[in-house]
N, C-alpha and C. Protein backbone atom coordinates (compact mmCIF):
# COMPACT_ATOMS: atom_id res chain seq x y z
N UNK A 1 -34.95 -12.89 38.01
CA UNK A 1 -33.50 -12.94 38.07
C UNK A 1 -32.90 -13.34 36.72
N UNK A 2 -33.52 -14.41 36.28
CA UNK A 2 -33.10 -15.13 34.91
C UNK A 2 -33.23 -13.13 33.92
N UNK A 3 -34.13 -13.00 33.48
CA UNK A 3 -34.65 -11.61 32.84
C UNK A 3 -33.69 -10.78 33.07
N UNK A 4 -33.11 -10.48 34.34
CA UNK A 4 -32.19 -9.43 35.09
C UNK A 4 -30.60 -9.90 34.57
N UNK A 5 -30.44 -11.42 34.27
CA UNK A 5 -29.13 -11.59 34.14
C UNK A 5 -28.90 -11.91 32.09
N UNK A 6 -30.12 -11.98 31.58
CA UNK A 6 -29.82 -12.04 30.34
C UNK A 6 -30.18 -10.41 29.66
N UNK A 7 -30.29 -9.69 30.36
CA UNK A 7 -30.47 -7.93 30.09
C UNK A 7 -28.84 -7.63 30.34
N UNK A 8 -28.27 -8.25 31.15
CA UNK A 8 -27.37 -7.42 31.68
C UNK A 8 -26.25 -8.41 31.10
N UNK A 9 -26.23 -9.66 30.10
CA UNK A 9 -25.49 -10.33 29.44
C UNK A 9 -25.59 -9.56 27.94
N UNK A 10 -26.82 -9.25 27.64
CA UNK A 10 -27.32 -8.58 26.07
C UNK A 10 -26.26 -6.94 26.23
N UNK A 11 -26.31 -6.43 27.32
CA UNK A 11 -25.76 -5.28 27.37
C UNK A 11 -24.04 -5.39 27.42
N UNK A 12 -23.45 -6.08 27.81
CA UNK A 12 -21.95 -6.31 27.99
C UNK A 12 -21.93 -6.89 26.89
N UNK A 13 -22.85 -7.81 26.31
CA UNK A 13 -21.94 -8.07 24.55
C UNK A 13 -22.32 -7.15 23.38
N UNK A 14 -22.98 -6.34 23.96
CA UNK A 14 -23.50 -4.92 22.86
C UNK A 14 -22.47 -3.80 22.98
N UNK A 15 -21.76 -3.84 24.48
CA UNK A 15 -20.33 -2.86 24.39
C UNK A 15 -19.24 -3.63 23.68
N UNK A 16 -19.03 -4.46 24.40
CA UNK A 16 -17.78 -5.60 23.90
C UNK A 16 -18.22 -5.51 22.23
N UNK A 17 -19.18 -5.73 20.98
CA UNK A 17 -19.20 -5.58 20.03
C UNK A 17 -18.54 -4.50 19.64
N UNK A 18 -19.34 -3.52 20.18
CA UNK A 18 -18.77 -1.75 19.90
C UNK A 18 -17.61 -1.48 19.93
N UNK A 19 -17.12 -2.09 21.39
CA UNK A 19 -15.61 -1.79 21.76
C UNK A 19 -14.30 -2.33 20.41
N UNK A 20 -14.88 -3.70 19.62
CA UNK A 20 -14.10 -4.10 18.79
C UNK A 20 -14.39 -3.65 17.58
N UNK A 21 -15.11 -3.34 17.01
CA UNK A 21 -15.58 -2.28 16.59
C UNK A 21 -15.11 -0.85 16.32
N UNK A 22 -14.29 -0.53 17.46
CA UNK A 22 -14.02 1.06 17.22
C UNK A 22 -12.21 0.33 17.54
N UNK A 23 -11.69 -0.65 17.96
CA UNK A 23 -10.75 -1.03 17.67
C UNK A 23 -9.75 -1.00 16.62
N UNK A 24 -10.60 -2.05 15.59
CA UNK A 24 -9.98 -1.72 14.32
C UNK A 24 -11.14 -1.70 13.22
N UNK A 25 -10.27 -0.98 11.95
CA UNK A 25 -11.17 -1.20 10.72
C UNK A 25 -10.92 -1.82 9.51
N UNK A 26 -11.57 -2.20 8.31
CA UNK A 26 -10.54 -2.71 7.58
C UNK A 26 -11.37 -1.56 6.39
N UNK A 27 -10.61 -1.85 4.80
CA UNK A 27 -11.23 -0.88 3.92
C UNK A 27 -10.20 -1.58 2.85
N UNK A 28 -11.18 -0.92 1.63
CA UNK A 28 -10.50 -1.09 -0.03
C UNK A 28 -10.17 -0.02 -0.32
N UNK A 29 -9.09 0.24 -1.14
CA UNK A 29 -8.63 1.35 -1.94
C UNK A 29 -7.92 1.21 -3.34
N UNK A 30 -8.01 2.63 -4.00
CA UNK A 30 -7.63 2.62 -5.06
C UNK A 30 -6.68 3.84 -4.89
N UNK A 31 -5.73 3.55 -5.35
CA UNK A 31 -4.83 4.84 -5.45
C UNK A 31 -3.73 4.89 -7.28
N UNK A 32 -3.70 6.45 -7.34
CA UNK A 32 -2.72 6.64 -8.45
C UNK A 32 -1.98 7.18 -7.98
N UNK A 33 -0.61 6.85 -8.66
CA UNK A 33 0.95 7.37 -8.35
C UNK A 33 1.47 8.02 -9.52
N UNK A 34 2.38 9.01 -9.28
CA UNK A 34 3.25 9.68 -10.41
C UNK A 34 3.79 8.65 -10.51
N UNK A 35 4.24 7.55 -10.21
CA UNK A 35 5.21 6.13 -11.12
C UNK A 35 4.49 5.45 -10.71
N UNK A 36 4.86 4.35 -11.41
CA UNK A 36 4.31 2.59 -11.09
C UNK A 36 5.31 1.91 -10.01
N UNK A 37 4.63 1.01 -9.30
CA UNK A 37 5.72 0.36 -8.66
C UNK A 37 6.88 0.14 -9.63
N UNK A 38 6.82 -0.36 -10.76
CA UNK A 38 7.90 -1.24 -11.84
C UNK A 38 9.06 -0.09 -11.76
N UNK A 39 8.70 1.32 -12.14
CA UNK A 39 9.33 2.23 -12.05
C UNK A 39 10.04 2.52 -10.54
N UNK A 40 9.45 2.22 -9.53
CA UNK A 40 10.21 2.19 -8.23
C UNK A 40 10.98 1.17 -7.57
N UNK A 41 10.74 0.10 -8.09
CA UNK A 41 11.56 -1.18 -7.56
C UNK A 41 12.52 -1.30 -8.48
N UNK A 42 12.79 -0.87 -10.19
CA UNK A 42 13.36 -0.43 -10.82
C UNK A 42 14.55 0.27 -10.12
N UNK A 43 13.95 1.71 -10.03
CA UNK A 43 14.93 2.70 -9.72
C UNK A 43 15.71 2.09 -8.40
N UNK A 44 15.28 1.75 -7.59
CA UNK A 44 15.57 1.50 -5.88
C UNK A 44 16.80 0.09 -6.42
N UNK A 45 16.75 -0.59 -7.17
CA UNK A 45 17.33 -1.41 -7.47
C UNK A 45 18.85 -1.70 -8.04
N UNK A 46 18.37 -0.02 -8.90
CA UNK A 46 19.59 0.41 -10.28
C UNK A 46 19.44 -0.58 -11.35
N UNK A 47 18.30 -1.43 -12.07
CA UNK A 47 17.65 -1.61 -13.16
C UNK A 47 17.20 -0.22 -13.87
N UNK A 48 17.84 -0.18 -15.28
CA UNK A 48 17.09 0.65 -16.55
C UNK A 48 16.54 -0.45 -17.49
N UNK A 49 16.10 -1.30 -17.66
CA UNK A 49 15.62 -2.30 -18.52
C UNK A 49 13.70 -2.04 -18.18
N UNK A 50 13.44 -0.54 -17.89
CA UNK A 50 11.87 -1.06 -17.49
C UNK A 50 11.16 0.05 -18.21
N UNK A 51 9.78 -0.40 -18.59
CA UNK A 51 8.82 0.71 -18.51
C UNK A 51 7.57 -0.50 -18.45
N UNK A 52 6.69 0.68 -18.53
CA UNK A 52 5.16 0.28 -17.54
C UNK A 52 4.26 0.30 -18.79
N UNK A 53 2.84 -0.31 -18.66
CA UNK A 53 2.02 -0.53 -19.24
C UNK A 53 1.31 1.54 -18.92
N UNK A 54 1.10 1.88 -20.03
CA UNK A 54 0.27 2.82 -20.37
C UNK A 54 -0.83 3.08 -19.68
N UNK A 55 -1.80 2.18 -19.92
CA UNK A 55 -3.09 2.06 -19.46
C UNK A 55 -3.07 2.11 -17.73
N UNK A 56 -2.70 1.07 -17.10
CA UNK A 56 -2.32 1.10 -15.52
C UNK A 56 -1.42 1.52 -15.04
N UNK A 57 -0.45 2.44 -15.75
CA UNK A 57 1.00 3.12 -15.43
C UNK A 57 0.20 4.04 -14.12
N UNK A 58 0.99 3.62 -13.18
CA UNK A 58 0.55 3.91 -11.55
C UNK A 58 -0.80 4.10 -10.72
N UNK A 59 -1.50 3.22 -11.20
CA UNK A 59 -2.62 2.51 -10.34
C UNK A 59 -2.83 1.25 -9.79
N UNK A 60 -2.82 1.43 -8.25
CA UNK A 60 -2.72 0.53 -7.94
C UNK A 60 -4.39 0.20 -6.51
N UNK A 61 -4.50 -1.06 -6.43
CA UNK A 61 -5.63 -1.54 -5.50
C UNK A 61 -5.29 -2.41 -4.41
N UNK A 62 -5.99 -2.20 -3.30
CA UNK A 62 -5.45 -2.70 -2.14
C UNK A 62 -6.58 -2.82 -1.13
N UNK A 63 -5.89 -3.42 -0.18
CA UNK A 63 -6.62 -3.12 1.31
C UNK A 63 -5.93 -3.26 2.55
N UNK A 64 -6.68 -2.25 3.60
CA UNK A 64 -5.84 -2.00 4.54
C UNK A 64 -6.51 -2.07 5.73
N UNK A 65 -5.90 -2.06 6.91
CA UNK A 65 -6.09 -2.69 8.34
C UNK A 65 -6.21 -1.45 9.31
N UNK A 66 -6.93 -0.66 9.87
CA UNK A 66 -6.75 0.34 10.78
C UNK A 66 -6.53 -0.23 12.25
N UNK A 67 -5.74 0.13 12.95
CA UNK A 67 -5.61 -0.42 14.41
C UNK A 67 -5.52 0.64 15.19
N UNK A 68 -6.57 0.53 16.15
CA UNK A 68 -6.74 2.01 16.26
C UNK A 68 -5.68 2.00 18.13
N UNK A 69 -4.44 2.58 18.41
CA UNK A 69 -3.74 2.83 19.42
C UNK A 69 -3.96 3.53 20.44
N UNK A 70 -4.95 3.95 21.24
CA UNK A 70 -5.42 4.96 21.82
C UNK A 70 -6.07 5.85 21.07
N UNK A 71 -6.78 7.17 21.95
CA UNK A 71 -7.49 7.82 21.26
C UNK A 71 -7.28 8.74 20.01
N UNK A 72 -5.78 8.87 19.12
CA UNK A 72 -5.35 9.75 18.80
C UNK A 72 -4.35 9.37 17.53
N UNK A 73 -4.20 7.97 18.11
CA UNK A 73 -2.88 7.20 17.17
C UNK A 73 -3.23 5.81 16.85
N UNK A 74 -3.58 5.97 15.40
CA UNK A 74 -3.74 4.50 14.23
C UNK A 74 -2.58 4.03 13.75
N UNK A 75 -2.22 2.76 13.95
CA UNK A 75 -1.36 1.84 13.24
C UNK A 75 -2.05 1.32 11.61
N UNK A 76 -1.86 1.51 10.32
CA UNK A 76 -2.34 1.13 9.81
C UNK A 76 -1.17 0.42 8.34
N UNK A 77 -1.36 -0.93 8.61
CA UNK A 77 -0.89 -1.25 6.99
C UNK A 77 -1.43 -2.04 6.48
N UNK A 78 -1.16 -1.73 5.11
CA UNK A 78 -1.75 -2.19 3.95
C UNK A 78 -0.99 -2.90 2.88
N UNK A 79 -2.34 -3.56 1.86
CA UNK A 79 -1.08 -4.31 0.96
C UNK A 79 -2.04 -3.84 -0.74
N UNK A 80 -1.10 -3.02 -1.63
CA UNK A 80 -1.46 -2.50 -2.19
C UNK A 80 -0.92 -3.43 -3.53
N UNK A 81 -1.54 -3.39 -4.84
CA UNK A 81 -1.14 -4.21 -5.74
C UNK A 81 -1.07 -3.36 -6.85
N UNK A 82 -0.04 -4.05 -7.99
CA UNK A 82 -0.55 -3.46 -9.30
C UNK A 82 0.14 -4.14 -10.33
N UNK A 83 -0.19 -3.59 -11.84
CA UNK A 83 0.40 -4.37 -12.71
C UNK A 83 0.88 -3.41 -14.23
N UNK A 84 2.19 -3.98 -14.06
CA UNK A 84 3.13 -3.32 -15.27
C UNK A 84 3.46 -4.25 -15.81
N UNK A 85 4.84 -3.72 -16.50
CA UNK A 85 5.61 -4.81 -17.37
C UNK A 85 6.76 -4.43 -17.64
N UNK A 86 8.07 -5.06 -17.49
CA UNK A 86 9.52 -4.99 -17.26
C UNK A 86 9.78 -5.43 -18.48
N UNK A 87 10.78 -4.85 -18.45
CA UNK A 87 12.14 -5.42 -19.73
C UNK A 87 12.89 -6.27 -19.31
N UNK A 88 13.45 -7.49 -18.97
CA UNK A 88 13.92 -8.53 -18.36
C UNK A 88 14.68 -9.71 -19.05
N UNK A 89 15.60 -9.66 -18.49
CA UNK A 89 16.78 -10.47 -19.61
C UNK A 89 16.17 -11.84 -19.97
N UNK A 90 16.76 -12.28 -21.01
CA UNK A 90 15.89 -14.28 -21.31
C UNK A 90 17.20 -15.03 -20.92
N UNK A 91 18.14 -14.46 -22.10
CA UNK A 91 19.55 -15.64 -22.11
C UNK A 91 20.39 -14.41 -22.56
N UNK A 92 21.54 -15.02 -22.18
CA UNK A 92 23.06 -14.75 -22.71
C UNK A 92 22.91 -15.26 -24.36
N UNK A 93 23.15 -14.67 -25.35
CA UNK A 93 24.04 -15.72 -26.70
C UNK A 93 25.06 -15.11 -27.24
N UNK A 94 25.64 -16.01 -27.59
CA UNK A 94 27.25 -15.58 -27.85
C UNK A 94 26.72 -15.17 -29.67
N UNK A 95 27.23 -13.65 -30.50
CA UNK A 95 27.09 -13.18 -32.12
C UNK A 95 28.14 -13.86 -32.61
N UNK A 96 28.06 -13.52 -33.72
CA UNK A 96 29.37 -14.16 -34.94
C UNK A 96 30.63 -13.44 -34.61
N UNK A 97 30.28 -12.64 -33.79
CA UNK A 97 32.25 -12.14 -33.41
C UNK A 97 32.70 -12.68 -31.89
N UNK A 98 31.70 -13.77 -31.08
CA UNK A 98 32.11 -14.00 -29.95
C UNK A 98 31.28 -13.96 -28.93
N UNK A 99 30.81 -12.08 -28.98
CA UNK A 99 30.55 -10.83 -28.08
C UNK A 99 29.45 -11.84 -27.16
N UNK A 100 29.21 -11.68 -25.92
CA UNK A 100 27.98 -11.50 -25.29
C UNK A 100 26.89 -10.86 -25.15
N UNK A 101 25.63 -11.63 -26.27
CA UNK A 101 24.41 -10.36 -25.75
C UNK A 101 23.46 -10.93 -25.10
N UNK A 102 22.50 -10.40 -24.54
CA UNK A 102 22.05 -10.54 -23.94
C UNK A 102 20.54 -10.14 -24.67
N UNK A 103 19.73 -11.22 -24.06
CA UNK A 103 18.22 -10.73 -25.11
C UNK A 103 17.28 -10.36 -24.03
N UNK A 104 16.66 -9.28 -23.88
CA UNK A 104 15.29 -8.85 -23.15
C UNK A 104 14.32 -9.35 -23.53
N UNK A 105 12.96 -9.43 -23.17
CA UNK A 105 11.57 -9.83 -23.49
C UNK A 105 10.85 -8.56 -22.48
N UNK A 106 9.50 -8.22 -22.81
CA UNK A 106 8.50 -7.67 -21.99
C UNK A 106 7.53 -8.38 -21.25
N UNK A 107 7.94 -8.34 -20.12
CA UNK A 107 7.47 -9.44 -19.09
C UNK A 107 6.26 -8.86 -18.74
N UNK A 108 4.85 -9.33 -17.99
CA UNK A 108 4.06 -8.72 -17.84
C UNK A 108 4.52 -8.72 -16.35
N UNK A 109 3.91 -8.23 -15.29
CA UNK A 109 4.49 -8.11 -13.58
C UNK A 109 3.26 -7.74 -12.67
N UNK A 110 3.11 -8.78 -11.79
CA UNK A 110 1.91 -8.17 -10.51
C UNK A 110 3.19 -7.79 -9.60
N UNK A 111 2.99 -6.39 -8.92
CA UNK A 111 3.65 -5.95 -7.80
C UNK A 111 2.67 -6.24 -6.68
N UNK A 112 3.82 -5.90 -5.60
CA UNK A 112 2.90 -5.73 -4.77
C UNK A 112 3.68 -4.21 -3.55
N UNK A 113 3.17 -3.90 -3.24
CA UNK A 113 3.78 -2.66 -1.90
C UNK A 113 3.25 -2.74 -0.82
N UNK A 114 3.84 -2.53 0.42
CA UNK A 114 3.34 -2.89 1.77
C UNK A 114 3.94 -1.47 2.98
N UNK A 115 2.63 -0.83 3.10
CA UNK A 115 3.23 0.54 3.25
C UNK A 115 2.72 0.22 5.34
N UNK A 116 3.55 0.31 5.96
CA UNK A 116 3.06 0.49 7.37
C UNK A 116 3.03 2.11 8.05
N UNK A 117 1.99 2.05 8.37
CA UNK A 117 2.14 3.81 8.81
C UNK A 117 1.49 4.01 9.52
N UNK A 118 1.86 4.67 10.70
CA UNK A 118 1.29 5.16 11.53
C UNK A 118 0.69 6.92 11.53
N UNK A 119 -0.36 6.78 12.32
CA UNK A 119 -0.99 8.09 12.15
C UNK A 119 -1.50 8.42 12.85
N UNK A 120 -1.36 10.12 13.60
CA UNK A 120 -1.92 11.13 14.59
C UNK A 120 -3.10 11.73 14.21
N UNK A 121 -4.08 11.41 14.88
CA UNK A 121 -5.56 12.41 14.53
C UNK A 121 -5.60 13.70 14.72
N UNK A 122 -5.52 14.76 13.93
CA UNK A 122 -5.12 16.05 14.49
C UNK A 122 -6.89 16.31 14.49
N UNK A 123 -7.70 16.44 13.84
CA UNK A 123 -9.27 16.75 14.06
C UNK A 123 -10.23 15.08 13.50
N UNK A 124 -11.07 15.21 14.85
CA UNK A 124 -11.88 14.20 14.88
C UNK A 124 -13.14 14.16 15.57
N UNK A 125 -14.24 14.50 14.48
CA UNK A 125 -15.49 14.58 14.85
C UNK A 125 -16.43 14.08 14.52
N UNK A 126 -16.26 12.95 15.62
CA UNK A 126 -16.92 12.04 15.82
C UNK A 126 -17.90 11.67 14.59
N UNK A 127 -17.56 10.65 13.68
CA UNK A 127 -18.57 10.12 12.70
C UNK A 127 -18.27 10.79 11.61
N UNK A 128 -18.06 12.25 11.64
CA UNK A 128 -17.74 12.86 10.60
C UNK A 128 -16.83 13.62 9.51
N UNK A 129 -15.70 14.04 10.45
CA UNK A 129 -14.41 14.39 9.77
C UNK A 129 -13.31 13.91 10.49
N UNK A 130 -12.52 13.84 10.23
CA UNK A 130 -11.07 12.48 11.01
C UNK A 130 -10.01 13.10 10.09
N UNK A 131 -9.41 14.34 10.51
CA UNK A 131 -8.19 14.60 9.64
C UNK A 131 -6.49 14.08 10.15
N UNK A 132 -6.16 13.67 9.51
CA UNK A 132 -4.76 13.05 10.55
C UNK A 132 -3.32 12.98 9.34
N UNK A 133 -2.73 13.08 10.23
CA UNK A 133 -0.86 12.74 9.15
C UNK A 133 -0.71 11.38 9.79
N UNK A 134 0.34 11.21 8.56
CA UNK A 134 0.92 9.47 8.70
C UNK A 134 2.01 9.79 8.23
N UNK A 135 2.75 8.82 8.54
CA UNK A 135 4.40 8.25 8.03
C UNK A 135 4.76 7.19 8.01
N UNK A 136 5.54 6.25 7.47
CA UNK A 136 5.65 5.03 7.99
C UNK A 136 6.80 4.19 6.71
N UNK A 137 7.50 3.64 6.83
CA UNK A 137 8.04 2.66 5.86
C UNK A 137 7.19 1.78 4.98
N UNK A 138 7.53 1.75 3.83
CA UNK A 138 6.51 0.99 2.40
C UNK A 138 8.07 0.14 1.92
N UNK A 139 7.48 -1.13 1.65
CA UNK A 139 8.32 -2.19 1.58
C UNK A 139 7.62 -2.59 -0.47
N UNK A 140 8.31 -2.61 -1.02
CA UNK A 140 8.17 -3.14 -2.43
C UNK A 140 8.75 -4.62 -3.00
N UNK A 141 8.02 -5.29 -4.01
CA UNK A 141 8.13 -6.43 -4.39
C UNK A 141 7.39 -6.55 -6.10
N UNK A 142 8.11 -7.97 -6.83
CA UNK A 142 7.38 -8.11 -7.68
C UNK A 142 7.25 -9.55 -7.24
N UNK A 143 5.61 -9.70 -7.19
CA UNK A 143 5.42 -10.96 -7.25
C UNK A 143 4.79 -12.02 -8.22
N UNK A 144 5.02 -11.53 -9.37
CA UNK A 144 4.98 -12.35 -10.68
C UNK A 144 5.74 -11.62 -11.76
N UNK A 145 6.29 -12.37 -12.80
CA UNK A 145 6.47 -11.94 -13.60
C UNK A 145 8.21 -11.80 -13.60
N UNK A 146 9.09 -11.81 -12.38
CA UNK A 146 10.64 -11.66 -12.26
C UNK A 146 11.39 -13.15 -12.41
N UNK A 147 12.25 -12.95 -12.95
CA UNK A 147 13.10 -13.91 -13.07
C UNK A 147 13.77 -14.58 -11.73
N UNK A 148 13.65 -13.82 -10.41
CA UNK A 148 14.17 -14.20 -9.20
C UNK A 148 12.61 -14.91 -8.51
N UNK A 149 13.22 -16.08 -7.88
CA UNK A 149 12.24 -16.95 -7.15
C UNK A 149 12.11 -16.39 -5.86
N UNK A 150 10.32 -16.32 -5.52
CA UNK A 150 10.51 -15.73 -4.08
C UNK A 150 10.31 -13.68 -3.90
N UNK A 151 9.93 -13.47 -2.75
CA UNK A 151 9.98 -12.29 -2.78
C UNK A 151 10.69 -11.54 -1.94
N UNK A 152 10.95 -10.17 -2.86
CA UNK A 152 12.33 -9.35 -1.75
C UNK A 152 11.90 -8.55 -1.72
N UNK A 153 11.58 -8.02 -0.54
CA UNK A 153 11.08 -6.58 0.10
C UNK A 153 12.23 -5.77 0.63
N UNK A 154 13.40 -5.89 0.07
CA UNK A 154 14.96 -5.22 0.64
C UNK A 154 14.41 -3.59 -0.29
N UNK A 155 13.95 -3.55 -0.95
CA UNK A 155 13.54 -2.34 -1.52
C UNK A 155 12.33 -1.46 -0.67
N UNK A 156 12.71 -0.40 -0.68
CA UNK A 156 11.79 0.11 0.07
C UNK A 156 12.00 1.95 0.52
N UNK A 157 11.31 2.69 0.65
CA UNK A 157 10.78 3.86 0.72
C UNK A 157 10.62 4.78 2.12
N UNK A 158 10.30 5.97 2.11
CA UNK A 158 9.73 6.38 3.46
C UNK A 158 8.26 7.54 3.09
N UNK A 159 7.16 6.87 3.52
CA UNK A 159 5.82 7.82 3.30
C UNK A 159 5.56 8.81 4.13
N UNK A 160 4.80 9.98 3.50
CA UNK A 160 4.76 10.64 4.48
C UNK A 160 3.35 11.19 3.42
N UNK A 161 2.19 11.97 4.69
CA UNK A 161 0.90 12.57 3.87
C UNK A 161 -0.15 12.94 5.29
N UNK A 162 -0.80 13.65 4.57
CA UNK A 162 -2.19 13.60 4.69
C UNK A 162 -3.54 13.14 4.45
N UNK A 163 -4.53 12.78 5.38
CA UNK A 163 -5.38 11.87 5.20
C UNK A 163 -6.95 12.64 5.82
N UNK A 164 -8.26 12.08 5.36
CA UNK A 164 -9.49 12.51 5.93
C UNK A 164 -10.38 11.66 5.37
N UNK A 165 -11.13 11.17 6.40
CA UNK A 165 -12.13 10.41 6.72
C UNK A 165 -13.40 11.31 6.77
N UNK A 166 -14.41 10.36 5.76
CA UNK A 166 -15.62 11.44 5.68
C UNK A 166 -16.91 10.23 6.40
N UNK A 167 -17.84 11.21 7.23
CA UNK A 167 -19.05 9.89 7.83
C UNK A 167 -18.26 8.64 8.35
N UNK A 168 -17.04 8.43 8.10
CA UNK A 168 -16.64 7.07 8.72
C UNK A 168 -16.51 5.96 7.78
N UNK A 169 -17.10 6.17 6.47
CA UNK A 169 -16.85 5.15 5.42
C UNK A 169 -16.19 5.94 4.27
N UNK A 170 -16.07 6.93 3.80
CA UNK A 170 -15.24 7.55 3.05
C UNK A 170 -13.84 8.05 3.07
N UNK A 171 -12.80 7.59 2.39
CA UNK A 171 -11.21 8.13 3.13
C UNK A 171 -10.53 9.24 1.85
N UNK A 172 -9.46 9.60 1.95
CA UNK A 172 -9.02 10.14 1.11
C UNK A 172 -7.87 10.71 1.53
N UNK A 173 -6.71 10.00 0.44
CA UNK A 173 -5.37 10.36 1.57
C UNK A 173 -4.33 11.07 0.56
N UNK A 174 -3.25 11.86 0.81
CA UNK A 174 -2.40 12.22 -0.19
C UNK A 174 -0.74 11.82 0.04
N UNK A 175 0.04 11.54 -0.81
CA UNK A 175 0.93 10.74 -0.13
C UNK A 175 2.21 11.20 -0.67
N UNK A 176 3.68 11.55 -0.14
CA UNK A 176 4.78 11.48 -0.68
C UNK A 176 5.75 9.81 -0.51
N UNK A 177 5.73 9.78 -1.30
CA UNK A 177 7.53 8.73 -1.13
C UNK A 177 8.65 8.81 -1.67
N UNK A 178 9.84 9.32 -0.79
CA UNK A 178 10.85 9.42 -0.66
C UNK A 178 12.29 8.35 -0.61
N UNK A 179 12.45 7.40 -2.09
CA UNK A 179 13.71 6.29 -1.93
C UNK A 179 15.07 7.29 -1.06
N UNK A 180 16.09 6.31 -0.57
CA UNK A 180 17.33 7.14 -0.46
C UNK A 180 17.86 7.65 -1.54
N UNK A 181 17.75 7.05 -2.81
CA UNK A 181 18.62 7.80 -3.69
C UNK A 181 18.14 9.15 -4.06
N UNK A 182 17.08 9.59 -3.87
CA UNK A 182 16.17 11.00 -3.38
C UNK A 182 15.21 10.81 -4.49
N UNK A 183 14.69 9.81 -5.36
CA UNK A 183 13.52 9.89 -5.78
C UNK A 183 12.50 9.85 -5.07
N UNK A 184 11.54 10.83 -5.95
CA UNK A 184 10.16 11.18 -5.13
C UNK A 184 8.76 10.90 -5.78
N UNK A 185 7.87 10.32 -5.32
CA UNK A 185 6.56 9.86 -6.12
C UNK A 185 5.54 10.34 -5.33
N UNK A 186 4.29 10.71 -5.63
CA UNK A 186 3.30 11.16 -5.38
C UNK A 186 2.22 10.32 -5.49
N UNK A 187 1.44 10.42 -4.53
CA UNK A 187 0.20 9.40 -4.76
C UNK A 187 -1.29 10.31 -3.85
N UNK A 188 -2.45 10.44 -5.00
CA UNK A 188 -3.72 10.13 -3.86
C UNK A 188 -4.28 8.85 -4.42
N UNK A 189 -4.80 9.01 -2.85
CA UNK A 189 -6.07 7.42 -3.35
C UNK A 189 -7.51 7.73 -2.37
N UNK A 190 -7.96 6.80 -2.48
CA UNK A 190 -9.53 6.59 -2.30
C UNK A 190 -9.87 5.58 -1.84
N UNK A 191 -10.74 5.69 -0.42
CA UNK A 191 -11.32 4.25 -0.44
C UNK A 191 -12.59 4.23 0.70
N UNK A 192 -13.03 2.81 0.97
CA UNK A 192 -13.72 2.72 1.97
C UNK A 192 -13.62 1.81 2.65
N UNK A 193 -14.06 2.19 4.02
CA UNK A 193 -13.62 1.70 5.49
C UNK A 193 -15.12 0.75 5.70
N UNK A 194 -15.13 -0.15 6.76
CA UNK A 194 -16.11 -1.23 7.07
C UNK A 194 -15.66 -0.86 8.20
């Protein structure tokens, strides 16, 4: 009996594993954008005082949360990072005729973006290909480097793309974002799922 009830305890926590398991996932990514965040929290803002570091001008790294909603529909957000550098006022000083100027510096800046999106599996076979669309609101921030204390995610976007999952640990997604003022940025990225 003892034998009969620890077989049949080993088996209900070997589904229950599985079951959480196919629940959710988590994963790292790397993605490049036609702009940098600096350039989008910029624009979304109505700041011209910016440009971006060369080298990391729209790459950014992250990780993200799959929640899987039934058989068909993933909740997934993520928190994606990166780093530029703004033009950003220091002080007011008054010139020899009075005038008010104003002095910039080149600030260095960690962003951050927080894209929530949901997504329909249009092909999914099993283990091996997982093709699906997403959409979802992406919320933007700088969280170092701004003269304002604290972070404001009042800036923000609408995503929209395509995505495919390879074996289950390989992803690869392609992405539009759309501000209201009708700027548009492009992004793929890359990553892997656990």
């Amino acid at each position: 009996m003892k034998k009969q009830f620890l077989v049949l305890l080993l088996l209900l926590g070997s589904i229950t594993i599985s079951a959480n398991a196919q629940l959710f996932q988590m994963g790292l990514k790397v993605q490049y954008s036609s702009e940098s965040v600096d350039d989008m929290i910029n624009n979304v803002s109505g700041e011209v005082q910016n440009f971006s570091t060369e080298f990391l001008k729209g790459c950014e790294a992250g990780l993200l949360l799959r929640v899987n909603v039934g058989r068909l529909i993933t909740i997934q957000p993520e928190a994606n990072f990166s780093i530029g550098s703004i033009w950003d006022s220091v002080d007011a000083q008054t010139d020899f005729i009075s005038s008010t100027v104003t002095a910039f510096e080149n600030v260095q800046t960690v962003n951050l973006s927080v894209p929530v999106l949901a997504a329909i599996h249009l092909i999914d076979l099993q283990k091996l290909v997982d093709l699906r669309v997403f959409a979802g609101p992406e919320f933007y921030t700088t969280i170092k480097g701004a003269t304002d204390s604290g972070m404001d995610f009042s800036k923000y976007s609408i995503v929209a793309g395509v995505g495919v999952d390879l074996f289950d640990i390989i992803y690869v997604d392609a992405r539009v974002a759309r501000f209201s003022e009708g700027e548009m940025y492009y992004r793929l990225g890359v990553g892997l799922l656990f």
